[in-house]
N, C-alpha and C. Protein backbone atom coordinates (compact mmCIF):
# COMPACT_ATOMS: atom_id res chain seq x y z
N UNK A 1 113.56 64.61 91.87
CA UNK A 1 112.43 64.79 92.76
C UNK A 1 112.59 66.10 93.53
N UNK A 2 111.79 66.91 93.47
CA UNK A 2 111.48 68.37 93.94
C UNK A 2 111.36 67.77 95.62
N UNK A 3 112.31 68.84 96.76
CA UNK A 3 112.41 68.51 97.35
C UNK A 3 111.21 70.27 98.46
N UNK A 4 110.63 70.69 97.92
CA UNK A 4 109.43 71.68 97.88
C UNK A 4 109.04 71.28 99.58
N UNK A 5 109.21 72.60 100.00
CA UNK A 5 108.40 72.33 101.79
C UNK A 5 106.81 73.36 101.21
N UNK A 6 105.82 72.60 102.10
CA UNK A 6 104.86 73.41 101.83
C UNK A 6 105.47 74.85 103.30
N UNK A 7 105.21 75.68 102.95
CA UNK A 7 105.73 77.18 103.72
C UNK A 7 104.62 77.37 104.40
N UNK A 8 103.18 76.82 104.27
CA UNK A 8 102.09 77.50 105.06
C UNK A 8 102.21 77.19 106.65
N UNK A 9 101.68 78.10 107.48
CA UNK A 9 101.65 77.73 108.88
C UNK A 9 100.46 78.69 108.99
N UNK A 10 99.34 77.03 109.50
CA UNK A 10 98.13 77.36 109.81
C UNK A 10 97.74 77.45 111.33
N UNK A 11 96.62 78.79 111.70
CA UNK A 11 96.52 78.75 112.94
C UNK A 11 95.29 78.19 113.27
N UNK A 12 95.22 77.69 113.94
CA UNK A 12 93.13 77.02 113.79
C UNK A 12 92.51 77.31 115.08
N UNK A 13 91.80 77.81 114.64
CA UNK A 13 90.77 78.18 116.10
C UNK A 13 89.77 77.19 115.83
N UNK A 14 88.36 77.63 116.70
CA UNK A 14 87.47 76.50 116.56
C UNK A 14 86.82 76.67 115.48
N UNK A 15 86.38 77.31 114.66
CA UNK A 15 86.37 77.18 113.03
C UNK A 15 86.99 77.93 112.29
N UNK A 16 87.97 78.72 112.42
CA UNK A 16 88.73 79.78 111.56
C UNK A 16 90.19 79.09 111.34
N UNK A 17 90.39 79.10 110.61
CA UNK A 17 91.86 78.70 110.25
C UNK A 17 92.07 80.05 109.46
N UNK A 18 93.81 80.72 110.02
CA UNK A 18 94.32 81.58 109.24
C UNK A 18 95.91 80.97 108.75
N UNK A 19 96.03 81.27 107.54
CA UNK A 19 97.86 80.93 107.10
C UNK A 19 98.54 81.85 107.11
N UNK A 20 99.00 81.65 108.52
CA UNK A 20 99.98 83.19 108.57
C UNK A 20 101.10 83.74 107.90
N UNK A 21 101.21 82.42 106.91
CA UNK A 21 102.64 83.02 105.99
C UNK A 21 102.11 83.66 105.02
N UNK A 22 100.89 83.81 105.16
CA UNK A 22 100.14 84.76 103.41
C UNK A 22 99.80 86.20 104.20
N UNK A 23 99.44 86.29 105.39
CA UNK A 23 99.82 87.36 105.82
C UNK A 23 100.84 88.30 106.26
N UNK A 24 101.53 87.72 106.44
CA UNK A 24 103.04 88.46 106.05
C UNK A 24 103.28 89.60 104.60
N UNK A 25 102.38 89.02 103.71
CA UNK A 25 102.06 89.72 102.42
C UNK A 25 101.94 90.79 102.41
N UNK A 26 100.27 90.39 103.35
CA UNK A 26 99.41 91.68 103.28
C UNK A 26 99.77 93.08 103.58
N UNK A 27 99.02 93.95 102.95
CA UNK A 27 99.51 95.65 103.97
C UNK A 27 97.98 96.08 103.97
N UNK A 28 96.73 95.72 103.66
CA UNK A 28 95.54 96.61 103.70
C UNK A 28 95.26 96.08 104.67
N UNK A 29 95.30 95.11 105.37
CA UNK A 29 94.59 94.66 106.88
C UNK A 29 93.04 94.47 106.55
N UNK A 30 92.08 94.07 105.75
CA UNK A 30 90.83 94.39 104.96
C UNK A 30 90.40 92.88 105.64
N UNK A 31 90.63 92.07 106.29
CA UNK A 31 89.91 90.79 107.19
C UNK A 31 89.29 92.23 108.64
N UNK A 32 89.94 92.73 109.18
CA UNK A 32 89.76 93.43 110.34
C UNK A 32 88.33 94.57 109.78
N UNK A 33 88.54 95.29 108.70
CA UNK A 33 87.77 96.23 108.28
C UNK A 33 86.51 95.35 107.60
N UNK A 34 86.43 94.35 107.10
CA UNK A 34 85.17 93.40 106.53
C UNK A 34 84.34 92.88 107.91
N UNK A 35 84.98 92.60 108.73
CA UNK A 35 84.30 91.85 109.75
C UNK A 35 83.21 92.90 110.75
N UNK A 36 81.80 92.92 110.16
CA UNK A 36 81.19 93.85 111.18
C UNK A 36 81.04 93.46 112.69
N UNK A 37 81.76 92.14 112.77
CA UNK A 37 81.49 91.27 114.47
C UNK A 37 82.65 91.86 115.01
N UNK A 38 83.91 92.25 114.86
CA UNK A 38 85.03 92.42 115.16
C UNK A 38 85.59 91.22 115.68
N UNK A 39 85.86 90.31 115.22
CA UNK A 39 86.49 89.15 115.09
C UNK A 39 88.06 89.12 114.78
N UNK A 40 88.51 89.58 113.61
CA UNK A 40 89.89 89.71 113.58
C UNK A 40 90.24 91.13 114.27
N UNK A 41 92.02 90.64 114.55
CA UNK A 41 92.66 92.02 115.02
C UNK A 41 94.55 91.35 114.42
N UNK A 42 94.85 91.87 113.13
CA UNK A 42 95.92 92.47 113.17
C UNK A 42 96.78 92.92 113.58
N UNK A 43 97.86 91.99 114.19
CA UNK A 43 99.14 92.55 114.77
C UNK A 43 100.34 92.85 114.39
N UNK A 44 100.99 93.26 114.91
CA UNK A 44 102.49 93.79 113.99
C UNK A 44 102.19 94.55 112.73
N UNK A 45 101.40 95.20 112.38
CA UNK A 45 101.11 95.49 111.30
C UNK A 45 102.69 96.31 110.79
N UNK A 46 103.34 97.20 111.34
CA UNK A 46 104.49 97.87 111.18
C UNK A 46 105.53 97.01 110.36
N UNK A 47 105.83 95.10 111.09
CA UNK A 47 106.84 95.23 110.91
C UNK A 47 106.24 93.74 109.98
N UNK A 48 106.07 92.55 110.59
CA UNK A 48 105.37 90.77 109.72
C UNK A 48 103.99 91.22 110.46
N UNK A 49 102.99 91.22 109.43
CA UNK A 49 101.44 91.21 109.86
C UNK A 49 101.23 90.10 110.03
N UNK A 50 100.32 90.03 111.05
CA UNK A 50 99.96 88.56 111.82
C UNK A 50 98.23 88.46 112.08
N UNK A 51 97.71 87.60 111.03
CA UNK A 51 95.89 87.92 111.76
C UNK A 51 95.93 86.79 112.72
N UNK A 52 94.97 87.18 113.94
CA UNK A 52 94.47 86.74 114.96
C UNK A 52 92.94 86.63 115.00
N UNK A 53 92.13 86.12 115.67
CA UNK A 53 90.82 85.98 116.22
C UNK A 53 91.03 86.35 117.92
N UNK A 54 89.89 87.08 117.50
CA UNK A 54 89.97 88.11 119.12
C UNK A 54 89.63 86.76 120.23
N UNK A 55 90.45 86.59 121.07
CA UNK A 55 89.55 85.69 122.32
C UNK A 55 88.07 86.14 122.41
N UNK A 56 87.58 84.74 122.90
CA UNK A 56 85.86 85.06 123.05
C UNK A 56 84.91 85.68 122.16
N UNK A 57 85.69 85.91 120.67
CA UNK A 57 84.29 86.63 119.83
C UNK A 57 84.19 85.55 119.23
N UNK A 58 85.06 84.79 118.73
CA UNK A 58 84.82 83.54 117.63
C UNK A 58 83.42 83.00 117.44
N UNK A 59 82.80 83.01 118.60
CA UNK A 59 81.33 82.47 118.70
C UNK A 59 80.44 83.23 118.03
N UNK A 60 80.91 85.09 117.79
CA UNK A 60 80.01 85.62 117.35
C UNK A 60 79.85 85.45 115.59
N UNK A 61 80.77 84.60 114.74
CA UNK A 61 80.43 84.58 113.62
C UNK A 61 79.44 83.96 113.09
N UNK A 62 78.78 84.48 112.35
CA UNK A 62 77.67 84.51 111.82
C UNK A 62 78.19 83.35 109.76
N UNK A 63 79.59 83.25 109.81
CA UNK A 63 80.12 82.55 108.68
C UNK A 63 79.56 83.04 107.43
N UNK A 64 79.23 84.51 107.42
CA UNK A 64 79.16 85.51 106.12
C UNK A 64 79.83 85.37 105.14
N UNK A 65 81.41 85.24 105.44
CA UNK A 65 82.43 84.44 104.70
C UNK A 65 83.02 86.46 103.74
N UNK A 66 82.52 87.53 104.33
CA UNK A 66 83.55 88.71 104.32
C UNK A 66 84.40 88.87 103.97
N UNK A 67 85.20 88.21 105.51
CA UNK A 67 86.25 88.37 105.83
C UNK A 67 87.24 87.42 104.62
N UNK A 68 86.42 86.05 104.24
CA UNK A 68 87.61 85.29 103.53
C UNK A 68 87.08 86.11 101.77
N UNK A 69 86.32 86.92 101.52
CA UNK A 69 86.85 87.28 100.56
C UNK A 69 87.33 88.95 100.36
N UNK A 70 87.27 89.47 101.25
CA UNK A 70 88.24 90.83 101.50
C UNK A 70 89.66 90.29 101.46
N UNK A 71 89.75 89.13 101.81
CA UNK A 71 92.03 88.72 102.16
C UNK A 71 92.16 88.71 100.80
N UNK A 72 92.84 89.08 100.46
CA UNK A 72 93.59 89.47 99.40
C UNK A 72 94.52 88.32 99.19
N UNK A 73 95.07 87.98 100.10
CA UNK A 73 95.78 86.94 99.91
C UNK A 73 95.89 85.60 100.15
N UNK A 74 94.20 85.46 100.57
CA UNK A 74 93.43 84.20 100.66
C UNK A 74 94.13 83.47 101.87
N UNK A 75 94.22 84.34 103.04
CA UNK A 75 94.61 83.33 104.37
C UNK A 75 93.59 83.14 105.22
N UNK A 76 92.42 83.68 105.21
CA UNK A 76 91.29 82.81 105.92
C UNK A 76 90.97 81.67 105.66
N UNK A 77 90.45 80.66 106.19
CA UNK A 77 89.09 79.65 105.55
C UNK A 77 88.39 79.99 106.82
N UNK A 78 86.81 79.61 106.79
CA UNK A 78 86.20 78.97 107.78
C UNK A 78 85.48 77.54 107.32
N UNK A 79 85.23 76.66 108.28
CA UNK A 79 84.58 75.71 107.99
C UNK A 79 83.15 75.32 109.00
């Protein structure tokens, strides 16, 4: 019996969930550059990239769904 941890660690806002272990991946940052609301912001980019949702914009999504197909490494959802 495979003793397998799932590795994801999800962050959930009030409808955005990001898996920040798939961003760690990333290097184009392309959730931040898709989003014309400015909704995400990218941290640490230098050293473990980390996506965030800006306080107080969350409301402005419009659920275009952009942003979850610019990730490259498929760590958005919205629901």
């Amino acid at each position: 019996m495979s003793e397998a941890e799932d590795q994801s660690i999800i962050e959930s806002y009030q409808f955005h969930h990001i898996d920040i272990s798939k961003c760690r991946e990333c290097r184009e940052f392309s959730c931040e550059e898709a989003c014309f609301r400015g909704i995400y912001e990218v941290i640490n980019k230098d050293s473990i990239p980390k996506c965030t949702v800006v306080e107080d914009r969350e409301d402005r999504c419009v659920k275009c769904h952009m942003c979850t197909t610019a990730c490259k490494p498929r760590a958005i959802t919205i629901d």
